[in-house]
PDB file of N, CA and C in Angstrom:
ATOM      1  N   UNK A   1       0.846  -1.185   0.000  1.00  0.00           N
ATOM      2  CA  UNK A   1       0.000   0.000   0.000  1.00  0.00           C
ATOM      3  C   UNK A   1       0.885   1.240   0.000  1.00  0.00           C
ATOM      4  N   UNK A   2       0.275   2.735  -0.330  1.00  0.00           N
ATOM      5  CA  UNK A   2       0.865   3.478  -0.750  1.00  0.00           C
ATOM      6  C   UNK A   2       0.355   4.985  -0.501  1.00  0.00           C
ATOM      7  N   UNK A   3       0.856   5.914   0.743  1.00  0.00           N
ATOM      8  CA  UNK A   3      -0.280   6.780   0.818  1.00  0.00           C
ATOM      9  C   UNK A   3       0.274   7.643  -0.333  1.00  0.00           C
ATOM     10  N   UNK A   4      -1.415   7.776  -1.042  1.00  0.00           N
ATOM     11  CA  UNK A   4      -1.644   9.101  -2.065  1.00  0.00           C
ATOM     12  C   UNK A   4      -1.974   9.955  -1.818  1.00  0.00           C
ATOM     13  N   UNK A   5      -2.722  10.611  -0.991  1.00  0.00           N
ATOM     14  CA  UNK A   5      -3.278  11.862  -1.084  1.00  0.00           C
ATOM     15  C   UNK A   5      -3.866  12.462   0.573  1.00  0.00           C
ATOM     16  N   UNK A   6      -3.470  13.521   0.812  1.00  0.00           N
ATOM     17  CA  UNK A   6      -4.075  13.628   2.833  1.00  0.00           C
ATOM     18  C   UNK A   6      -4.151  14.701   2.549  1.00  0.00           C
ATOM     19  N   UNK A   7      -4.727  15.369   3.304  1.00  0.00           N
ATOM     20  CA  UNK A   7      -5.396  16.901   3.239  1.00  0.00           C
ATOM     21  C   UNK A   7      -6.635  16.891   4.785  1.00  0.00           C
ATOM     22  N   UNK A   8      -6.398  18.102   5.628  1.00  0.00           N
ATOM     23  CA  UNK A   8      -6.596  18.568   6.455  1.00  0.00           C
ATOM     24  C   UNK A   8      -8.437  17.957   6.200  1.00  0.00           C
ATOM     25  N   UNK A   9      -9.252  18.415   4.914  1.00  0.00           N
ATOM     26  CA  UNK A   9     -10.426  18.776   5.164  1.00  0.00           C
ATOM     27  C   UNK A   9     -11.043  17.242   4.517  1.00  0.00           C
ATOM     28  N   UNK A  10     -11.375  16.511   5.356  1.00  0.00           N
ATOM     29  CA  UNK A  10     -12.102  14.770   5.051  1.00  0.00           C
ATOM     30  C   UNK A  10     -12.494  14.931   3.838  1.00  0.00           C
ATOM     31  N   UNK A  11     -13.512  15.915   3.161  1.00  0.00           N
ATOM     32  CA  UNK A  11     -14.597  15.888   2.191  1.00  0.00           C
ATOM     33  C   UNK A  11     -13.855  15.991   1.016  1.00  0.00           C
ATOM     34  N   UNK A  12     -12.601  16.763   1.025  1.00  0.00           N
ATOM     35  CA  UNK A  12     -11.589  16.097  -0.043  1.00  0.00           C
ATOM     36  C   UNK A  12     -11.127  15.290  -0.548  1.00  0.00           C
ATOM     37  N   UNK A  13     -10.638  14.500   0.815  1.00  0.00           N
ATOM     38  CA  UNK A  13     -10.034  13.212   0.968  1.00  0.00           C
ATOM     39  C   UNK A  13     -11.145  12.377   0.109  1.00  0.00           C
ATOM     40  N   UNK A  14     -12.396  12.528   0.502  1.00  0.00           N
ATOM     41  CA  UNK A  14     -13.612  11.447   0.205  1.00  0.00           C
ATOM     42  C   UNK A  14     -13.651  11.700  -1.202  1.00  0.00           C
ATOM     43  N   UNK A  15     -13.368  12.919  -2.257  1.00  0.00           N
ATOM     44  CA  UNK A  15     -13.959  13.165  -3.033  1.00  0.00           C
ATOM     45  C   UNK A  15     -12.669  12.604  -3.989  1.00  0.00           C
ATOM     46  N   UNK A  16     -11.650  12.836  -3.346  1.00  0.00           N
ATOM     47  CA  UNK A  16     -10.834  11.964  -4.474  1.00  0.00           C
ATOM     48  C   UNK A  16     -10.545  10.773  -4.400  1.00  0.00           C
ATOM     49  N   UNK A  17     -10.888   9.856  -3.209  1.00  0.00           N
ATOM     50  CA  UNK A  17     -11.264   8.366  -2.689  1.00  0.00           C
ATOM     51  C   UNK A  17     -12.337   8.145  -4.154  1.00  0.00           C
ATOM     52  N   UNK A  18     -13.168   8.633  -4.111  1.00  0.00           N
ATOM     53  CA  UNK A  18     -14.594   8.529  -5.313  1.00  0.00           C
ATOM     54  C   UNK A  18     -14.049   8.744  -6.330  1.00  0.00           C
ATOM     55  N   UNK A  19     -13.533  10.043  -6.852  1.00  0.00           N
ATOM     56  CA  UNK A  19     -12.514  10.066  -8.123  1.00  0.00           C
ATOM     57  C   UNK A  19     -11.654   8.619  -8.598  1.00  0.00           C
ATOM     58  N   UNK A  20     -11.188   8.074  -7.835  1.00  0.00           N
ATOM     59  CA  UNK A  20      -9.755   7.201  -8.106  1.00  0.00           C
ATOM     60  C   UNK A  20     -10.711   5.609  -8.246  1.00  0.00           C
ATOM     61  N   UNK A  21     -11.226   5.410  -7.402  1.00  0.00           N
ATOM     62  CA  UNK A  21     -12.342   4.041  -7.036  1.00  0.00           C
ATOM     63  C   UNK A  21     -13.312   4.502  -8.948  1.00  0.00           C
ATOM     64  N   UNK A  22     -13.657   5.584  -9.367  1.00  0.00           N
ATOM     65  CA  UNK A  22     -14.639   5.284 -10.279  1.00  0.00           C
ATOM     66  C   UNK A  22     -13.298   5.086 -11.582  1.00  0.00           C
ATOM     67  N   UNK A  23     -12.145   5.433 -11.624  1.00  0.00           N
ATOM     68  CA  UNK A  23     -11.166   4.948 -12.023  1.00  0.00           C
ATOM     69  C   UNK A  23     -10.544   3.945 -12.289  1.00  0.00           C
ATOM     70  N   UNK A  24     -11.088   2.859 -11.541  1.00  0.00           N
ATOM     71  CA  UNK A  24     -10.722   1.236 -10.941  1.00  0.00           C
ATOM     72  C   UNK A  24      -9.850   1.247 -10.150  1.00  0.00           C
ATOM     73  N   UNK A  25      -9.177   2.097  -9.375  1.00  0.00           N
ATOM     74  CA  UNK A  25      -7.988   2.044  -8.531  1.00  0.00           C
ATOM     75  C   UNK A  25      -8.543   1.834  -7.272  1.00  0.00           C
ATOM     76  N   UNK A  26      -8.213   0.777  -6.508  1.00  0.00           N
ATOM     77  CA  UNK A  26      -9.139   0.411  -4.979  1.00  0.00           C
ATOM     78  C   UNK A  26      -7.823   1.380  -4.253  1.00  0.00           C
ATOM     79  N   UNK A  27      -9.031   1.800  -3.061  1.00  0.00           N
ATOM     80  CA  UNK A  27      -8.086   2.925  -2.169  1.00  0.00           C
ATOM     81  C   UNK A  27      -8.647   2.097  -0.654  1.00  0.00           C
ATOM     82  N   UNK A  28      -8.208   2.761  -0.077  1.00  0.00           N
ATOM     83  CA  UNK A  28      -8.128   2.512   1.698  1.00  0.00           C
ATOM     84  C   UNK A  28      -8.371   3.684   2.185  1.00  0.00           C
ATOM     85  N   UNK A  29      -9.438   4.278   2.787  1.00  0.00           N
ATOM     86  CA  UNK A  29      -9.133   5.420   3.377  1.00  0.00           C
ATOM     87  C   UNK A  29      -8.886   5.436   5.338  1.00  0.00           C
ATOM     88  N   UNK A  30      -7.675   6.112   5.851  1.00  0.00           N
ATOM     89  CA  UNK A  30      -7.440   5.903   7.289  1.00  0.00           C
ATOM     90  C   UNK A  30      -7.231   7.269   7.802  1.00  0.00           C
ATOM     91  N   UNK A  31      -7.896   7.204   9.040  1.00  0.00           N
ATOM     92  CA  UNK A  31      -7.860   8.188  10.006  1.00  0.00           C
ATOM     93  C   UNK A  31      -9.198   9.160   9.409  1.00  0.00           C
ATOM     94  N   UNK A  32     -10.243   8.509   8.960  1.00  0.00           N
ATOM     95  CA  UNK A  32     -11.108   9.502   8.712  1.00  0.00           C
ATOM     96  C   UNK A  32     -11.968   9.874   9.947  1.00  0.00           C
ATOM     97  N   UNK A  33     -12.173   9.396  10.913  1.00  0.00           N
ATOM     98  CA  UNK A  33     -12.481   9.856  12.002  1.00  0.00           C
ATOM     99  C   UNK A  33     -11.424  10.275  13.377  1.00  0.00           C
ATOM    100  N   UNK A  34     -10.365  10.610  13.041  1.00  0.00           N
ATOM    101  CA  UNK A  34      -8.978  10.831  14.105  1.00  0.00           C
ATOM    102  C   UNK A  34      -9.073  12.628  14.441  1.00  0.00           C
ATOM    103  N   UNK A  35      -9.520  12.979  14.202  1.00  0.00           N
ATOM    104  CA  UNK A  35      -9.936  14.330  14.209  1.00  0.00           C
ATOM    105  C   UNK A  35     -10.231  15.179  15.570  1.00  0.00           C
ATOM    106  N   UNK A  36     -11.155  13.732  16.033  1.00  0.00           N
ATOM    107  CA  UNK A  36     -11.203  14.431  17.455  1.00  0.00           C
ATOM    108  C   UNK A  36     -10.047  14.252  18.688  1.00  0.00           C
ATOM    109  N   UNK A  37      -8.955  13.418  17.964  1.00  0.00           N
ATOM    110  CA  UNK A  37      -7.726  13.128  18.597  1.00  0.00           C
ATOM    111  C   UNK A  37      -6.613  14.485  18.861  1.00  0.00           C
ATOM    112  N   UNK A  38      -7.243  15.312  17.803  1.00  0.00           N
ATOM    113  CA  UNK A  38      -6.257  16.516  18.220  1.00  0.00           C
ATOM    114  C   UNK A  38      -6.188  17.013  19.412  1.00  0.00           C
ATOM    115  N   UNK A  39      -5.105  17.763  19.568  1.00  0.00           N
ATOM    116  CA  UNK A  39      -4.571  18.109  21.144  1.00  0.00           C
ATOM    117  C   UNK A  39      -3.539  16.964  21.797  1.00  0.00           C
ATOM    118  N   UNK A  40      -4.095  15.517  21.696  1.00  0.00           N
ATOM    119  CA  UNK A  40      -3.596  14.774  22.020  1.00  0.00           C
ATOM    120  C   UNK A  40      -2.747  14.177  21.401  1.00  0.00           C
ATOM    121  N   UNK A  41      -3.196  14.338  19.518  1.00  0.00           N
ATOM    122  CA  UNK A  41      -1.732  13.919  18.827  1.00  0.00           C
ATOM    123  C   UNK A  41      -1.926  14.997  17.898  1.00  0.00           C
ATOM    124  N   UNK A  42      -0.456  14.983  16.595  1.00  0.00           N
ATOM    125  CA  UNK A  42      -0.445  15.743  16.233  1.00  0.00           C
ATOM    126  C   UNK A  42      -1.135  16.428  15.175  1.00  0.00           C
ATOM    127  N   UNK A  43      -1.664  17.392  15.027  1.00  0.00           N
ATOM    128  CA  UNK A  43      -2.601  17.943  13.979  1.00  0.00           C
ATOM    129  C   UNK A  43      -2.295  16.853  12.609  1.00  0.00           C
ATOM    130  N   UNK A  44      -0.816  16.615  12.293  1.00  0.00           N
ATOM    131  CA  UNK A  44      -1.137  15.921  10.826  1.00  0.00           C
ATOM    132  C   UNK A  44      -1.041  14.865  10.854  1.00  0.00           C
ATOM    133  N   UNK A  45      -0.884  14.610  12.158  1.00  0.00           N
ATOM    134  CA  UNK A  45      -0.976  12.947  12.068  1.00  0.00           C
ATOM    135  C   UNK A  45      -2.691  12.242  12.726  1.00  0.00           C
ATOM    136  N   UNK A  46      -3.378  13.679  12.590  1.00  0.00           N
ATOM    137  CA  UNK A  46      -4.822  13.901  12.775  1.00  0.00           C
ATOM    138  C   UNK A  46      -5.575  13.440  10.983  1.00  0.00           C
ATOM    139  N   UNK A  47      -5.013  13.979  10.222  1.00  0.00           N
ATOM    140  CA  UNK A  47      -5.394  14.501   8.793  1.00  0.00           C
ATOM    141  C   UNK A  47      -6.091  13.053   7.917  1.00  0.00           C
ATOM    142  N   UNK A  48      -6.857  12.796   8.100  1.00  0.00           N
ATOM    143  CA  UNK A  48      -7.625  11.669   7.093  1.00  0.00           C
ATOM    144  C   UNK A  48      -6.539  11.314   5.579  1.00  0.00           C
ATOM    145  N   UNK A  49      -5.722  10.053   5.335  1.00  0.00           N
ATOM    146  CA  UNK A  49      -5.223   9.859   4.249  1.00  0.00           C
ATOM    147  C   UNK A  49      -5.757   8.436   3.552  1.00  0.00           C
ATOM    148  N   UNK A  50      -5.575   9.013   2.189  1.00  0.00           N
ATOM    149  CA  UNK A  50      -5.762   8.292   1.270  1.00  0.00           C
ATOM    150  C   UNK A  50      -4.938   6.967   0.610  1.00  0.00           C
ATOM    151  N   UNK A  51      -5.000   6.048   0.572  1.00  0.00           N
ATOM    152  CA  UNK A  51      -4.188   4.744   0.281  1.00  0.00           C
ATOM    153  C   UNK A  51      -4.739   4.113  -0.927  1.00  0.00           C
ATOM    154  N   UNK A  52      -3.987   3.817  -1.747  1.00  0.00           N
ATOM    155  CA  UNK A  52      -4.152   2.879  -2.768  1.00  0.00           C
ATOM    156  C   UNK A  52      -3.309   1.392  -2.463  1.00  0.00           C
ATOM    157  N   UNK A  53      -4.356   0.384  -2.824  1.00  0.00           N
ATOM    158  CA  UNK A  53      -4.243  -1.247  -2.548  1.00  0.00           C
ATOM    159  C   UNK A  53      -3.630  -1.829  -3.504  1.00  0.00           C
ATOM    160  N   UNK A  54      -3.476  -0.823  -4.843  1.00  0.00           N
ATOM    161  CA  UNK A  54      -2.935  -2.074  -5.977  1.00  0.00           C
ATOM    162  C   UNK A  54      -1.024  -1.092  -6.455  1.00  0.00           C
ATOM    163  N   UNK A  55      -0.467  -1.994  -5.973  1.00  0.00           N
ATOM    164  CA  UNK A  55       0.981  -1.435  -6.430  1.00  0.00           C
ATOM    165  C   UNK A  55       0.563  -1.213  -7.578  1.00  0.00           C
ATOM    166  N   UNK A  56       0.541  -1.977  -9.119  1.00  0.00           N
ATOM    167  CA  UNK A  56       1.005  -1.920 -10.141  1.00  0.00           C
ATOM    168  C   UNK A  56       0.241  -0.050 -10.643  1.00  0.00           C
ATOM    169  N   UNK A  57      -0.679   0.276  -9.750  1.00  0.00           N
ATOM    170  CA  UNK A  57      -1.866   1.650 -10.491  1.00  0.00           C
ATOM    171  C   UNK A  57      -1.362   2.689  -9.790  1.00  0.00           C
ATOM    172  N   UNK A  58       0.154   3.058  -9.090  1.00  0.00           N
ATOM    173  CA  UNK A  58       0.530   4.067  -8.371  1.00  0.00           C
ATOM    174  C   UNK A  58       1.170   5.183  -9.327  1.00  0.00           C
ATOM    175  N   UNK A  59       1.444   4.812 -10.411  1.00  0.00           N
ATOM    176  CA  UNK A  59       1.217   5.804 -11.273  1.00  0.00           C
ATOM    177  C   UNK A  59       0.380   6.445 -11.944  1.00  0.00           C
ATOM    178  N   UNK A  60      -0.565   5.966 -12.189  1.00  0.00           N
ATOM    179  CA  UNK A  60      -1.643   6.523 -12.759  1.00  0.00           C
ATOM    180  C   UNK A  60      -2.521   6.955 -11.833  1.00  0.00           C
ATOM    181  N   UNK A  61      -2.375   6.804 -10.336  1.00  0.00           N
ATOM    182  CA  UNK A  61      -3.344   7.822  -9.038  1.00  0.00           C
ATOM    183  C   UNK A  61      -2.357   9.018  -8.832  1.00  0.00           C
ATOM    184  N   UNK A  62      -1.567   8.705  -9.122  1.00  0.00           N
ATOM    185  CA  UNK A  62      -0.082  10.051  -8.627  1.00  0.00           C
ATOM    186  C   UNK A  62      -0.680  10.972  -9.895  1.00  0.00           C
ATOM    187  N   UNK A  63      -0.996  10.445 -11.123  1.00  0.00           N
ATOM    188  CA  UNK A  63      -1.340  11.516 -12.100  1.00  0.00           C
ATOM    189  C   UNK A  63      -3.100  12.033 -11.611  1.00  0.00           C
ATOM    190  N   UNK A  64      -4.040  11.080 -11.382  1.00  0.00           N
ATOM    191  CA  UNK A  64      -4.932  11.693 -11.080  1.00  0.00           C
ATOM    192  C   UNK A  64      -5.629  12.013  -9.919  1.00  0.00           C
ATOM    193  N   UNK A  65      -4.409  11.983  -8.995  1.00  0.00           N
ATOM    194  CA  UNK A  65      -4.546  13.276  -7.995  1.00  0.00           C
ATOM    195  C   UNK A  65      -4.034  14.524  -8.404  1.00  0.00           C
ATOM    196  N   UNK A  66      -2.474  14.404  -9.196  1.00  0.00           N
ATOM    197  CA  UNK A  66      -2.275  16.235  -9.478  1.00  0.00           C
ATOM    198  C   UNK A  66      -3.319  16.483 -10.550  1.00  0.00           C
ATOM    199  N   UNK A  67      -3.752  15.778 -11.935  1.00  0.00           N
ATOM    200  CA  UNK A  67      -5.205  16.508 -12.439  1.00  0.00           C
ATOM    201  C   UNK A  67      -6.133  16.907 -11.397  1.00  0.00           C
ATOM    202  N   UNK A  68      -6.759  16.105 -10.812  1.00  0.00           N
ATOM    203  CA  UNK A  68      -7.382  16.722  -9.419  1.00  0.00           C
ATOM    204  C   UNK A  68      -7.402  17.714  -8.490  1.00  0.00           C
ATOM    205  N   UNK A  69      -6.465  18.160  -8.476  1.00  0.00           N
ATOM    206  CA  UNK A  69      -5.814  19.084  -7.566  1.00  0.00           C
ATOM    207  C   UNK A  69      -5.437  20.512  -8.081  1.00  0.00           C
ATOM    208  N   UNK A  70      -4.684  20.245  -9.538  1.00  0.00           N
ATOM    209  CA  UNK A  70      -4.413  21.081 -10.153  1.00  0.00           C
ATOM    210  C   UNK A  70      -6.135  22.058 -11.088  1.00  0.00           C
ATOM    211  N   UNK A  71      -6.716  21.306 -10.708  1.00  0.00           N
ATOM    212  CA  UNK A  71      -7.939  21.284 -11.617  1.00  0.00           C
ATOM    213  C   UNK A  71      -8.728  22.895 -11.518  1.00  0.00           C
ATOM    214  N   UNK A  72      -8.372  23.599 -10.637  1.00  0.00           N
ATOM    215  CA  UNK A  72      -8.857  24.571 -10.188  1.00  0.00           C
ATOM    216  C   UNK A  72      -8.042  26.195 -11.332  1.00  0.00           C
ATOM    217  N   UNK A  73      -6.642  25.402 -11.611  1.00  0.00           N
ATOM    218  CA  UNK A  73      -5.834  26.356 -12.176  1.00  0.00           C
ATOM    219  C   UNK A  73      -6.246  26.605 -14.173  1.00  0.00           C
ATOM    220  N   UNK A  74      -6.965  25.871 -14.068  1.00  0.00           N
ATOM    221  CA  UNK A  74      -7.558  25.673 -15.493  1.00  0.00           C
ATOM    222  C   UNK A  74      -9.319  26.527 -15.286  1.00  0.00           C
ATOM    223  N   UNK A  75      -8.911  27.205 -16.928  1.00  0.00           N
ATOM    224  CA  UNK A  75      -9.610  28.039 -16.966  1.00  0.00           C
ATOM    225  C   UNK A  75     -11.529  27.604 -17.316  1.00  0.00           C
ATOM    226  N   UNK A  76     -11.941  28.506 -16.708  1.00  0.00           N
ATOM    227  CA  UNK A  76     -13.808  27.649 -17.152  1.00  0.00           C
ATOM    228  C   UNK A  76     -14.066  27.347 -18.652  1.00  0.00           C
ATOM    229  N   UNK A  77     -15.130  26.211 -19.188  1.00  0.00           N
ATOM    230  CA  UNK A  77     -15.435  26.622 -19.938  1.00  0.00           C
ATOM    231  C   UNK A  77     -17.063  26.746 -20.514  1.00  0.00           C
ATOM    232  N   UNK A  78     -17.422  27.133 -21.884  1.00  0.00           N
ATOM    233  CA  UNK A  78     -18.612  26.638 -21.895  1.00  0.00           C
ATOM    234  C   UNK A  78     -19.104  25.803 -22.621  1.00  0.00           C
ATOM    235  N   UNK A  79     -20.462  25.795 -22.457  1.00  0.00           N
ATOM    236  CA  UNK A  79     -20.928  24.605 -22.728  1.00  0.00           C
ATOM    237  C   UNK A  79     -21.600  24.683 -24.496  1.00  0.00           C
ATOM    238  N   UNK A  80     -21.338  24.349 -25.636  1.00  0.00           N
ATOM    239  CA  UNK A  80     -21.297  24.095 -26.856  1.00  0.00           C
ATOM    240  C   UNK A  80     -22.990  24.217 -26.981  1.00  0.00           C
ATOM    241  N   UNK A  81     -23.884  23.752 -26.167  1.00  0.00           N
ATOM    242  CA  UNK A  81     -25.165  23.076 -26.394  1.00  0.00           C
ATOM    243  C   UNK A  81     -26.458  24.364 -25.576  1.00  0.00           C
ATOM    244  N   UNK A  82     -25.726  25.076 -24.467  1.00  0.00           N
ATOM    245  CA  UNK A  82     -26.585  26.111 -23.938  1.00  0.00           C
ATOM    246  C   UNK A  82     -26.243  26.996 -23.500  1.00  0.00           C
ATOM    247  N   UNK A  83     -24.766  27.199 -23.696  1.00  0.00           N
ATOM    248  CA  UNK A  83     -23.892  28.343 -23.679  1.00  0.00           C
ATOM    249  C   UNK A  83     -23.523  29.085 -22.356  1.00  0.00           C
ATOM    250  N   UNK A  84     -23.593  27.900 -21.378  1.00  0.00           N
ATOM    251  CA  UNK A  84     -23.237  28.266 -19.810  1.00  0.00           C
ATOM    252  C   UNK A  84     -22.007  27.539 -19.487  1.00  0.00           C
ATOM    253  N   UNK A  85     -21.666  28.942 -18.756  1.00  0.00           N
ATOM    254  CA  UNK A  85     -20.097  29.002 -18.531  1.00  0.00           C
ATOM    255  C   UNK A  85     -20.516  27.247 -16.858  1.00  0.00           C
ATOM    256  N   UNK A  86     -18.875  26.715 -17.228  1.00  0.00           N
ATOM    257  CA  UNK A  86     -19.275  25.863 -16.323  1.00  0.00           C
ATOM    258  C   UNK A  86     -17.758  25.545 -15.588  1.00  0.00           C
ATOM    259  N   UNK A  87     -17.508  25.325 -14.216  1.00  0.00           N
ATOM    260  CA  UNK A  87     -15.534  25.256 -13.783  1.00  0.00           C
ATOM    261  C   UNK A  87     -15.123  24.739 -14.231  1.00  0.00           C
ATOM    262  N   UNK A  88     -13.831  24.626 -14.076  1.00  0.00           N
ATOM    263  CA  UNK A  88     -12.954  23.548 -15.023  1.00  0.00           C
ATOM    264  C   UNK A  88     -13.162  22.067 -14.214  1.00  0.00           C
ATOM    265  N   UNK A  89     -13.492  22.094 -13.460  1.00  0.00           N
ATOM    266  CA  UNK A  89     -13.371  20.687 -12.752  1.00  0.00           C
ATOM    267  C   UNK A  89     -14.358  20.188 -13.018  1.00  0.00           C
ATOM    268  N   UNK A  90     -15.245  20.731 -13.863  1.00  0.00           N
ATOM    269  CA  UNK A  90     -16.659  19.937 -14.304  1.00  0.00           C
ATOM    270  C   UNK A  90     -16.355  19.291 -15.379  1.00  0.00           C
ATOM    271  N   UNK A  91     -16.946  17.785 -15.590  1.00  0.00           N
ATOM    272  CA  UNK A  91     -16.567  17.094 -16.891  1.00  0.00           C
ATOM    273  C   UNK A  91     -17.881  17.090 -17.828  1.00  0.00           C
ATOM    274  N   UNK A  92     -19.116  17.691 -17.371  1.00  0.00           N
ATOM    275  CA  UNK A  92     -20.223  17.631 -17.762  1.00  0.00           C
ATOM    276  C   UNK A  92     -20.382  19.145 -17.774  1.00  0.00           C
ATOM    277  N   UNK A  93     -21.745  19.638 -18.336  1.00  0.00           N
ATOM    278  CA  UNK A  93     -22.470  21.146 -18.168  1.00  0.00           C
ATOM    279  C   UNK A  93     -23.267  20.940 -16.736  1.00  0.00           C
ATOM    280  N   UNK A  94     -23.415  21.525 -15.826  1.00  0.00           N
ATOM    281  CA  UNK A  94     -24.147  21.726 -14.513  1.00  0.00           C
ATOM    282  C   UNK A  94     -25.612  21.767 -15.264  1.00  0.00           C
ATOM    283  N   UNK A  95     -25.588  22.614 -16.429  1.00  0.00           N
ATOM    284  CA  UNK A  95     -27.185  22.801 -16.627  1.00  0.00           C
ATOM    285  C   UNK A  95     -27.819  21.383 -17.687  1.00  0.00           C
ATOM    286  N   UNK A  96     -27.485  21.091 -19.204  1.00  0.00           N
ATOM    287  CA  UNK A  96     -27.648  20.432 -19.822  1.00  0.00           C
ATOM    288  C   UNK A  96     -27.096  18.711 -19.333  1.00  0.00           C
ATOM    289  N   UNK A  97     -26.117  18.828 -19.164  1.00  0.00           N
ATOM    290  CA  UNK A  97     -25.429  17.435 -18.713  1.00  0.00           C
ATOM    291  C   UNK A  97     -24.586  16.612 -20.183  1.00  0.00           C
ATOM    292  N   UNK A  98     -24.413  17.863 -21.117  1.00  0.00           N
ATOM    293  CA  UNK A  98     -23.723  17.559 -22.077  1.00  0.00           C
ATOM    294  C   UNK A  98     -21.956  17.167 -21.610  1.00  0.00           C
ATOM    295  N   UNK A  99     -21.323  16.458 -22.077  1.00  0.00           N
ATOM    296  CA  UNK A  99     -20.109  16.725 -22.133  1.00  0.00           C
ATOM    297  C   UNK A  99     -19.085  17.782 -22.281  1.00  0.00           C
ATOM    298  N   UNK A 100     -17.986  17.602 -21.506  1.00  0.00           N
ATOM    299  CA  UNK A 100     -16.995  19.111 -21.718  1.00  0.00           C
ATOM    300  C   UNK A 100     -16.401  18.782 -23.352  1.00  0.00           C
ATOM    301  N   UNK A 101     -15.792  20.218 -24.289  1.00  0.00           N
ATOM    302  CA  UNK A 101     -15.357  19.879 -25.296  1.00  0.00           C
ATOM    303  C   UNK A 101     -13.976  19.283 -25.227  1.00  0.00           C
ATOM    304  N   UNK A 102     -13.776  18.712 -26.180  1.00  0.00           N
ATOM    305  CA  UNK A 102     -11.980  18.547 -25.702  1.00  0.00           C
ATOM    306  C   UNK A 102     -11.080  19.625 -25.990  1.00  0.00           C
TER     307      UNK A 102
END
């Protein structure tokens, strides 16, 4: 096993647990409830992390966590079919449910 990805705020953690799993990459997630341990240990060793189960797919989660992550630095776009602007981290239109262009 192999930790990929930890970050302070769980709902992250969870959202790229879901990202990577609809990927086929089986993950492990630990310490998602350690949170209330702070004070007593240390804040990052508080932090909910992410694990992947299959050696041979640790390259291809290392890439789609930085797409993931990086995903914010990419610019919006719109949507071809109803002409609403939509984030970059959307792979669909929020309104239509068309596909992003390539």
């Amino acid at each position: 096993m192999k930790l990929i990805y930890t970050h302070e705020n769980r709902l992250l953690v969870n959202n790229v647990k879901n990202l990577l799993e609809q990927a086929g990459i089986e993950t492990l997630l630990k310490n998602e409830f350690s949170q209330g341990g702070m004070g007593e240990l240390a804040i990052f060793d508080c932090w909910p992390e992410l694990w992947i189960t299959q050696e041979g797919k640790l390259e291809r989660a290392k890439q789609l966590v930085y797409d993931i992550t990086h995903a914010k630095e990419q610019p919006s776009w719109f949507c071809r079919e109803c002409d609403e602007e939509n984030d970059a981290s959307f792979e669909t239109c929020w309104q239509c449910q068309h596909n992003k262009p390539e």
